[in-house]
Protein backbone atom coordinates (compact mmCIF):
# COMPACT_ATOMS: atom_id res chain seq x y z
CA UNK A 1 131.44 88.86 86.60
CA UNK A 2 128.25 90.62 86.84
CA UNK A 3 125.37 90.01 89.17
CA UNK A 4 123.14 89.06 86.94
CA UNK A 5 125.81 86.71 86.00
CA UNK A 6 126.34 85.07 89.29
CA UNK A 7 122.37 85.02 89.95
CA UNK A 8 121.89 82.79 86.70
CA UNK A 9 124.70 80.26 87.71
CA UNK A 10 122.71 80.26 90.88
CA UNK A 11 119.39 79.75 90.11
CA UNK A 12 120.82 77.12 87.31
CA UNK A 13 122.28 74.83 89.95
CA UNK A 14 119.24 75.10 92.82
CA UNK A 15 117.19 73.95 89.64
CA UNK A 16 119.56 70.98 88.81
CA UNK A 17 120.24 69.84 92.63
CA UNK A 18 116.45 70.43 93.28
CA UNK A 19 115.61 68.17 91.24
CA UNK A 20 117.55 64.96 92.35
CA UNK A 21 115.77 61.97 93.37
CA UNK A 22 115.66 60.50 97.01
CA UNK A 23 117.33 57.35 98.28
CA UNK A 24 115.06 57.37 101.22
CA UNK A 25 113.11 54.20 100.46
CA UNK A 26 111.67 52.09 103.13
CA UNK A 27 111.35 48.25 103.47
CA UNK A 28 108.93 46.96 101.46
CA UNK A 29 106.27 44.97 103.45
CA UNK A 30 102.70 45.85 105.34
CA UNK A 31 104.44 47.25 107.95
CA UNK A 32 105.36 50.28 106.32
CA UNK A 33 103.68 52.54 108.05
CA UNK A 34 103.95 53.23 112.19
CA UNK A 35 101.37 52.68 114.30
CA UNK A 36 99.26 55.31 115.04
CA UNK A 37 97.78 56.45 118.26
CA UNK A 38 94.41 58.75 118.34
CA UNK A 39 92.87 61.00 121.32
CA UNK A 40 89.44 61.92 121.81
CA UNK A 41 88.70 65.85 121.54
CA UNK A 42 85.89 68.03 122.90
CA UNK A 43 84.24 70.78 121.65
CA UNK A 44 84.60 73.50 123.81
CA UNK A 45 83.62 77.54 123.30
CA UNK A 46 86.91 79.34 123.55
CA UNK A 47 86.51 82.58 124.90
CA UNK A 48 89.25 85.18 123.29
CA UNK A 49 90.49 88.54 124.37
CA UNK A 50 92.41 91.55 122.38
CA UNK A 51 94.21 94.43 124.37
CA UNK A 52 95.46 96.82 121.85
CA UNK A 53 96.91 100.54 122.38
CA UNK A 54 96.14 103.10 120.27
CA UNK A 55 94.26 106.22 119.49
CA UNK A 56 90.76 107.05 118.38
CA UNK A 57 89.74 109.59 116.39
CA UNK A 58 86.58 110.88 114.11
CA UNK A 59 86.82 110.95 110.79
CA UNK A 60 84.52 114.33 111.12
CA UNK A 61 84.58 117.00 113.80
CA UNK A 62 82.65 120.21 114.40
CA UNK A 63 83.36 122.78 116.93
CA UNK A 64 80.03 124.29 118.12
CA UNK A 65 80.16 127.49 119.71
CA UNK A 66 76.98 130.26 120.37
CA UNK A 67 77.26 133.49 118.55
CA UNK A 68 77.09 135.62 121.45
CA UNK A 69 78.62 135.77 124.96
CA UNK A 70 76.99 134.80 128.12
CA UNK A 71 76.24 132.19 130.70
CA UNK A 72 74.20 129.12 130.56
CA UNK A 73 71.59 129.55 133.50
CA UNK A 74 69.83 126.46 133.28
CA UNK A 75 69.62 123.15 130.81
CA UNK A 76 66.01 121.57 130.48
CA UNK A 77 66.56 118.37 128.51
CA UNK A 78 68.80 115.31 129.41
CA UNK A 79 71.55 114.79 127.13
CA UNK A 80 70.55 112.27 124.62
CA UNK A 81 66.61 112.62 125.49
CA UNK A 82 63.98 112.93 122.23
CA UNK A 83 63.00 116.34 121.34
CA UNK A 84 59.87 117.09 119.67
CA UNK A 85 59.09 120.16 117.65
CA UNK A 86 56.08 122.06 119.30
CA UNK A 87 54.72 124.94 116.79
CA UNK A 88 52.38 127.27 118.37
């Protein structure tokens, strides 16, 4: 027999055993259903928390580098500070 043999049988007989009805019938009556019991809930702000591991990168990167050699003597500005152009 082929697969695709077996597979139809298969799905053929889930379909017709699926399908059955069920004997499980309760007594008729007002009592039918059980009782029920019910709690009080309060709303509270639920403060959540994700730790993940991973790695960061940019999606763009640029090397910058000065055309000529030498040494840095001194750095006026802060890092992050506003410049403003001054034309004299």
């Amino acid at each position: 027999m082929s697969k695709r043999t077996i597979l139809t049988g298969l799905f053929i007989v889930s379909l017709l055993t699926g399908c059955g009805q069920s004997d499980l019938k309760g007594p008729a009556g007002p009592d039918v259903n059980p009782p029920t019991v019910t709690q009080g809930v309060n709303e509270e702000t639920q403060k959540s928390m994700v730790t993940v591991l991973g790695k960061i990168e940019a999606v763009e990167s640029a090397d910058i580098v000065s055309k000529t050699a030498g040494k840095v003597e001194a750095v006026l500005v802060d890092i992050g500070s506003l410049l403003r152009l001054d034309r004299n």
